[in-house]
Protein backbone atom coordinates (compact mmCIF):
# COMPACT_ATOMS: atom_id res chain seq x y z
CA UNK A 1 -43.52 38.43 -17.04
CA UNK A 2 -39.92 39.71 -16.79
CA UNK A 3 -38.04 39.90 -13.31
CA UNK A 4 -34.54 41.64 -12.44
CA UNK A 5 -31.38 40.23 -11.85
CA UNK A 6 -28.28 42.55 -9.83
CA UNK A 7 -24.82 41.27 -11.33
CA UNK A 8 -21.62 43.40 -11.48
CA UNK A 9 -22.86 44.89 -14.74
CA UNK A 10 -25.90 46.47 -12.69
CA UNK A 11 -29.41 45.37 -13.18
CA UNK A 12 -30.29 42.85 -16.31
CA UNK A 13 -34.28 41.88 -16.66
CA UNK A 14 -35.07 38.44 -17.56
CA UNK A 15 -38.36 36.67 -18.06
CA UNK A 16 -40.06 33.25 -16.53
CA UNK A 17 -37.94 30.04 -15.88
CA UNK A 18 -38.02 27.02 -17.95
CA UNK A 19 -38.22 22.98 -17.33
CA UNK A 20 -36.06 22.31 -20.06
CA UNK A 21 -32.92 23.06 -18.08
CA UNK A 22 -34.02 19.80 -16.48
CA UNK A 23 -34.05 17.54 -19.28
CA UNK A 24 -30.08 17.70 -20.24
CA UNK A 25 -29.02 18.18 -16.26
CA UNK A 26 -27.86 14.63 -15.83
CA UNK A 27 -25.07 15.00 -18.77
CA UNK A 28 -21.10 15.01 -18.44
CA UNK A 29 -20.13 18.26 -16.93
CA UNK A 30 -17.17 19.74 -16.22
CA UNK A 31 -16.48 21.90 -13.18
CA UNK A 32 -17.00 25.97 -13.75
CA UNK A 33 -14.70 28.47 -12.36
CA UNK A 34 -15.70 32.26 -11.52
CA UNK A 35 -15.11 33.45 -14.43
CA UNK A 36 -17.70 31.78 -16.48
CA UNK A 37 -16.72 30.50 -19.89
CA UNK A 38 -17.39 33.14 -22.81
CA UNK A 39 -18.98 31.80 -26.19
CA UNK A 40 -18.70 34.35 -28.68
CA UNK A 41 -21.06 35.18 -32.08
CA UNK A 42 -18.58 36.46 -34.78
CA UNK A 43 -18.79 39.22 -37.90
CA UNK A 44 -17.33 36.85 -41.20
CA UNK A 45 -14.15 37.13 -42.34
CA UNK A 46 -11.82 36.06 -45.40
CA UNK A 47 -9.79 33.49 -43.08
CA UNK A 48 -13.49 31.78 -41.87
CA UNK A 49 -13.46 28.69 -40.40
CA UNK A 50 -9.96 27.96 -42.66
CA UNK A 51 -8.37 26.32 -39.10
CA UNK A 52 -5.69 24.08 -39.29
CA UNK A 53 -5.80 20.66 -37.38
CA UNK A 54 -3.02 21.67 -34.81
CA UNK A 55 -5.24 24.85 -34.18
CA UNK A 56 -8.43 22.74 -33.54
CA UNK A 57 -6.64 20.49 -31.86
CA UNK A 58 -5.07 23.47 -29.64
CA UNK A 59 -8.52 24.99 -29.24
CA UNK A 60 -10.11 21.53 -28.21
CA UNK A 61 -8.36 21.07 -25.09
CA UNK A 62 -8.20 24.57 -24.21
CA UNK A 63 -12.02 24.74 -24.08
CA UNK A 64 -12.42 28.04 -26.11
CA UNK A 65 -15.38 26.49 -29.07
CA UNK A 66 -16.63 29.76 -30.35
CA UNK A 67 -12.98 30.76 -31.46
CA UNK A 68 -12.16 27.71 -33.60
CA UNK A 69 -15.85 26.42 -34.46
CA UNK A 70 -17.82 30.45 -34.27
CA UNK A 71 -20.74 31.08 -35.65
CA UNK A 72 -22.20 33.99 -38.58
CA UNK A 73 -25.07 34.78 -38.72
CA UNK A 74 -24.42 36.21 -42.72
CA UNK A 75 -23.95 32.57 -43.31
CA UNK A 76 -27.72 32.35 -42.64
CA UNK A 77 -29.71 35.40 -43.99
CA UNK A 78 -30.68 36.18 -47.71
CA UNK A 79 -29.42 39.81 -47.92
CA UNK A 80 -33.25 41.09 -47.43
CA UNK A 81 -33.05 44.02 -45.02
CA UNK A 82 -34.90 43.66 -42.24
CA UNK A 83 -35.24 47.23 -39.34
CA UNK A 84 -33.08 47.86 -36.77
CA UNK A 85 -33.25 46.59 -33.07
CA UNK A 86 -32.70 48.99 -30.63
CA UNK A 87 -34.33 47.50 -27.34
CA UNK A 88 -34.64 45.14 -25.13
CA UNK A 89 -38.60 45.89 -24.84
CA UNK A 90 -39.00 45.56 -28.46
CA UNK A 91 -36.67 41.66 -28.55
CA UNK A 92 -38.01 39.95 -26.25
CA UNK A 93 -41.47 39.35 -26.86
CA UNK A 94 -40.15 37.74 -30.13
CA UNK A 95 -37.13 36.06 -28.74
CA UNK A 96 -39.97 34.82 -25.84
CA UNK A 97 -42.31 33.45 -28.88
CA UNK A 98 -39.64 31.85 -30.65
CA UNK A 99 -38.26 29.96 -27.71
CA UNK A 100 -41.64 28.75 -26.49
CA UNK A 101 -42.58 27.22 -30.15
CA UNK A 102 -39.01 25.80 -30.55
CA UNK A 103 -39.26 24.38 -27.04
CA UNK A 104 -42.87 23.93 -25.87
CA UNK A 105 -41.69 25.95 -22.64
CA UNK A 106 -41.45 29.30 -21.64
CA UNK A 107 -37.86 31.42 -21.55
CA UNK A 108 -35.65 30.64 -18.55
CA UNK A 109 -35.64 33.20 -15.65
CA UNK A 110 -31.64 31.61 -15.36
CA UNK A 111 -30.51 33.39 -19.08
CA UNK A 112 -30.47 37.37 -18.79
CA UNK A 113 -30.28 38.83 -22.22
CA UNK A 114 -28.95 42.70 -22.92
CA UNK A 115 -28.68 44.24 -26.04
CA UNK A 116 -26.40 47.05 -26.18
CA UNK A 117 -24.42 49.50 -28.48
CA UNK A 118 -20.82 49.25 -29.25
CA UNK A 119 -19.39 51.13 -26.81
CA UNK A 120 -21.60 49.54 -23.63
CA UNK A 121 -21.26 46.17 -25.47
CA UNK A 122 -17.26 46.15 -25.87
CA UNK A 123 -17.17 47.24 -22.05
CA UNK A 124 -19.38 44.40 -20.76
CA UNK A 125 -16.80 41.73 -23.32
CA UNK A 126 -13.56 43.23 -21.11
CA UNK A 127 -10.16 42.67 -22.46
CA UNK A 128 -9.89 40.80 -25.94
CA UNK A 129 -12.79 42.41 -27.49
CA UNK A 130 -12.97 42.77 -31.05
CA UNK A 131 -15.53 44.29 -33.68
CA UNK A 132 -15.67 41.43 -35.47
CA UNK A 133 -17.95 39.80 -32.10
CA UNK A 134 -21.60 40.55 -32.17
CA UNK A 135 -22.79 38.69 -29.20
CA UNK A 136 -21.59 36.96 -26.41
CA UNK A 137 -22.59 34.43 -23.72
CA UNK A 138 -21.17 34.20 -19.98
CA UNK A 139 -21.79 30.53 -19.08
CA UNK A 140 -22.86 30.02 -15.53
CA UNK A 141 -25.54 27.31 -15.73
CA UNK A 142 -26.52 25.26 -12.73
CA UNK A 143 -24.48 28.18 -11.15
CA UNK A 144 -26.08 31.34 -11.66
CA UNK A 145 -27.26 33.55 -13.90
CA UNK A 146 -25.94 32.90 -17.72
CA UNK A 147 -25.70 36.44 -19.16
CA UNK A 148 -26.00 36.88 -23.10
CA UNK A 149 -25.16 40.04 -24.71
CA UNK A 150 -25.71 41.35 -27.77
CA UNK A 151 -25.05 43.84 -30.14
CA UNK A 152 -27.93 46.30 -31.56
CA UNK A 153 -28.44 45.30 -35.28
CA UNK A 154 -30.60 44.56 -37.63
CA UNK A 155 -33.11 41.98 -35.90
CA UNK A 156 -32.19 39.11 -38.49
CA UNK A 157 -28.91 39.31 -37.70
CA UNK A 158 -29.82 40.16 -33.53
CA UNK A 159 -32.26 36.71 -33.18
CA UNK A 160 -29.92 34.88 -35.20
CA UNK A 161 -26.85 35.37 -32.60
CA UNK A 162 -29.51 34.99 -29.53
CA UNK A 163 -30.45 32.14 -30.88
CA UNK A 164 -26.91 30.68 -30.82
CA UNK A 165 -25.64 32.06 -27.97
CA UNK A 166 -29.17 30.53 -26.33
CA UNK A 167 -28.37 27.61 -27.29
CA UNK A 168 -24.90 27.74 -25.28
CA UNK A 169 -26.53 28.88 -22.17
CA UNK A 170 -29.36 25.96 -22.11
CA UNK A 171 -26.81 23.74 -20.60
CA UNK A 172 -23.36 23.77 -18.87
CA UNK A 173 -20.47 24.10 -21.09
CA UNK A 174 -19.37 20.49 -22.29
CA UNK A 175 -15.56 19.68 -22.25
CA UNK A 176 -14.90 19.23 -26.04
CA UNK A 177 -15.44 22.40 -27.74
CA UNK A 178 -16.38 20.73 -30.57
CA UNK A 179 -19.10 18.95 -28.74
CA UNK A 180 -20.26 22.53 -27.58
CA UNK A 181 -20.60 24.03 -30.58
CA UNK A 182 -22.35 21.84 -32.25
CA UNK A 183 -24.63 21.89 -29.63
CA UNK A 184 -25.18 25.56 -29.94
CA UNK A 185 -25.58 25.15 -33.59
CA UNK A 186 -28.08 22.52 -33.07
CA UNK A 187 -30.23 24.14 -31.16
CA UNK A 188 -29.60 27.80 -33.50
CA UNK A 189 -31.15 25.44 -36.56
CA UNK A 190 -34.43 24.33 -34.88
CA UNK A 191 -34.52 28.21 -33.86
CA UNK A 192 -34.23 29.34 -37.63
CA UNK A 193 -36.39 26.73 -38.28
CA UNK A 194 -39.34 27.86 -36.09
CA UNK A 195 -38.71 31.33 -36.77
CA UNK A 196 -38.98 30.63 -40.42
CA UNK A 197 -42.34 28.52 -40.17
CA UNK A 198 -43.95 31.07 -38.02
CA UNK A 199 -42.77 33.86 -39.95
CA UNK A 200 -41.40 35.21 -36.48
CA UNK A 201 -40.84 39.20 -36.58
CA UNK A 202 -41.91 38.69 -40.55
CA UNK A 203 -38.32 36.86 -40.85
CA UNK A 204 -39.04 34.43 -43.21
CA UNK A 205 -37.82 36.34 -46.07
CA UNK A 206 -34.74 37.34 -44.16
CA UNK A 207 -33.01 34.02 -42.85
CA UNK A 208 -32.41 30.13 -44.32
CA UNK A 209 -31.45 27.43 -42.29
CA UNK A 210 -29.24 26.51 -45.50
CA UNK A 211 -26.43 28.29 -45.50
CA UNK A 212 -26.33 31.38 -47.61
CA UNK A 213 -22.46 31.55 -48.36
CA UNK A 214 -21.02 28.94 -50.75
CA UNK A 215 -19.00 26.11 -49.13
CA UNK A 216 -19.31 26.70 -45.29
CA UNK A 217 -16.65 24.33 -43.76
CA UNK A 218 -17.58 24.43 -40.09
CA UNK A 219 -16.78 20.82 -38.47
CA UNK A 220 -19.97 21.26 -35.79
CA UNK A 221 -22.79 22.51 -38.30
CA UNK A 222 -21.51 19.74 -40.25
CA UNK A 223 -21.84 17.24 -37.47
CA UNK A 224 -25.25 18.55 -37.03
CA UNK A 225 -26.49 18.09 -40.58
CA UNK A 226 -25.30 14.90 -40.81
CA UNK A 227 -27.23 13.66 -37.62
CA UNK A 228 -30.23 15.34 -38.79
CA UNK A 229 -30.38 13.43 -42.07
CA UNK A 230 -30.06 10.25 -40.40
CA UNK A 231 -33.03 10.81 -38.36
CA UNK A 232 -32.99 13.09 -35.68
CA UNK A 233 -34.95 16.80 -35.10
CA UNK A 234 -32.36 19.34 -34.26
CA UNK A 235 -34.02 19.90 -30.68
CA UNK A 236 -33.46 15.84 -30.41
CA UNK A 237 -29.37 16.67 -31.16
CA UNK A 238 -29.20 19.36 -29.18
CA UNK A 239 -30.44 17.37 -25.72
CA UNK A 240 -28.63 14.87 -27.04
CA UNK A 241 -25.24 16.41 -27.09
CA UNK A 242 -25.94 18.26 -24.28
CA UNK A 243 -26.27 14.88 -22.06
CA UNK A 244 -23.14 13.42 -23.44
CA UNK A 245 -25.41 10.96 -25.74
CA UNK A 246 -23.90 12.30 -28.99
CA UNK A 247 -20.26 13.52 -29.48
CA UNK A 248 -18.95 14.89 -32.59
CA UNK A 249 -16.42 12.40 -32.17
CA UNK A 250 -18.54 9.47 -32.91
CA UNK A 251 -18.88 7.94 -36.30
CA UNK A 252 -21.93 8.31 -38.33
CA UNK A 253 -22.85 4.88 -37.70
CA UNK A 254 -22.21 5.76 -33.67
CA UNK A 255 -24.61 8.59 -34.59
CA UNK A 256 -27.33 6.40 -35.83
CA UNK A 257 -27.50 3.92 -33.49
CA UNK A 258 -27.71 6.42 -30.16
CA UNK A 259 -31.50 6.71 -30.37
């Protein structure tokens, strides 16, 4: 059942709320400001993820995750073509089906999702927009209304950035970027992963959870793999790091032993 939300970019629907809000609200938080925090899903480019230190560093204590730790969603689909997406009404019963068997719960009424073509989509970004973005998330958990936009695609690439930019909205933004995006990435692999075993929207053919370009140095999908094979569900890392239990600045060991 889908509802309406009035922002300043007019009227977004969204659909039923969802208790899992609830089970990462007790984490470390930081305060928001009015202008919610923007997470951004990124086109690939030659210079990927090739970040120096200093620049991590920078980006770390500036807050800004999705520019020095972004996510592609090429990194994660086989080349199989998969038909275009040109509607809200025809997402969102998947994107509804997907969250409910990679959560148990129904889609948040606090997340409203728009898909949009370039033109409306580089207008609702505002200054700094760039083509290279293909979705977006405005932040404002346990304070609004999170809005995620995203561009009209093909739906591999379309669920794929949801998912990611979903998995920023689930929670408030946490104060290492790092720590953020791996939480977003977290919660993008258990998405790939249900969409894959359920052959959501006849994916399966269309998206891996393994990475699909050679040697994909990303510092938070590495932390995430690495927690996974010592134990722990990507749902479980994802409430995890979104309650301040895991940090991407723990050692492995660290990593095991929070359980």
């Amino acid at each position: 059942m889908y509802g309406n939300y009035v922002g300043g970019g007019g009227t977004q629907a969204y659909v039923r709320s969802s208790p899992l809000e609830s089970i990462v609200r007790n984490y470390a938080s930081v305060s928001l400001m009015a202008s919610a925090p923007v997470e951004r899903v990124y086109l690939p480019t030659k210079n990927y993820e090739r970040k120096t230190n200093a620049q991590e560093e920078s980006y770390t204590k500036t807050g800004f995750a999705a520019q020095a730790y972004h996510f592609a969603p090429a990194d994660f689909l086989t080349g199989v073509a998969t038909r275009a997406i040109n509607s809200r009404e025809e997402l969102m019963p998947l994107v509804e089906e997907a969250f409910e068997k990679t959560t148990g719960q129904r889609f948040p009424e606090n997340i409203a999702i728009t898909i949009c073509g370039s033109a409306d989509f580089a207008k609702a970004f505002g200054p700094g927009y760039s083509d290279n973005v293909l979705g977006f998330c405005r932040n404002r958990n346990g304070f609004g209304v999170s809005e995620v936009f995203v561009r009209k695609g093909q739906l591999a690439e379309v669920m794929l950035t949801l998912g990611h930019e979903i998995g920023h909205a689930l929670t408030g933004t946490l104060p290492d970027a790092r720590d953020e995006e791996a939480k977003a990435f977290a919660f993008s692999l258990g998405w790939m992963e249900t969409i894959c075993r359920h052959n959501i929207g006849g994916l399966k053919v269309a998206i891996t959870p393994e990475p699909a370009r050679n040697g994909l140095h990303n510092v938070a999908y590495d932390f995430v793999v690495k927690t996974a094979k010592a134990g722990k569900d990507f749902l479980r890392i994802f409430i995890e790091l979104g309650k301040g239990m895991l940090s991407i600045t723990h050692t492995i060991e660290q990593v095991i032993s929070v359980r």
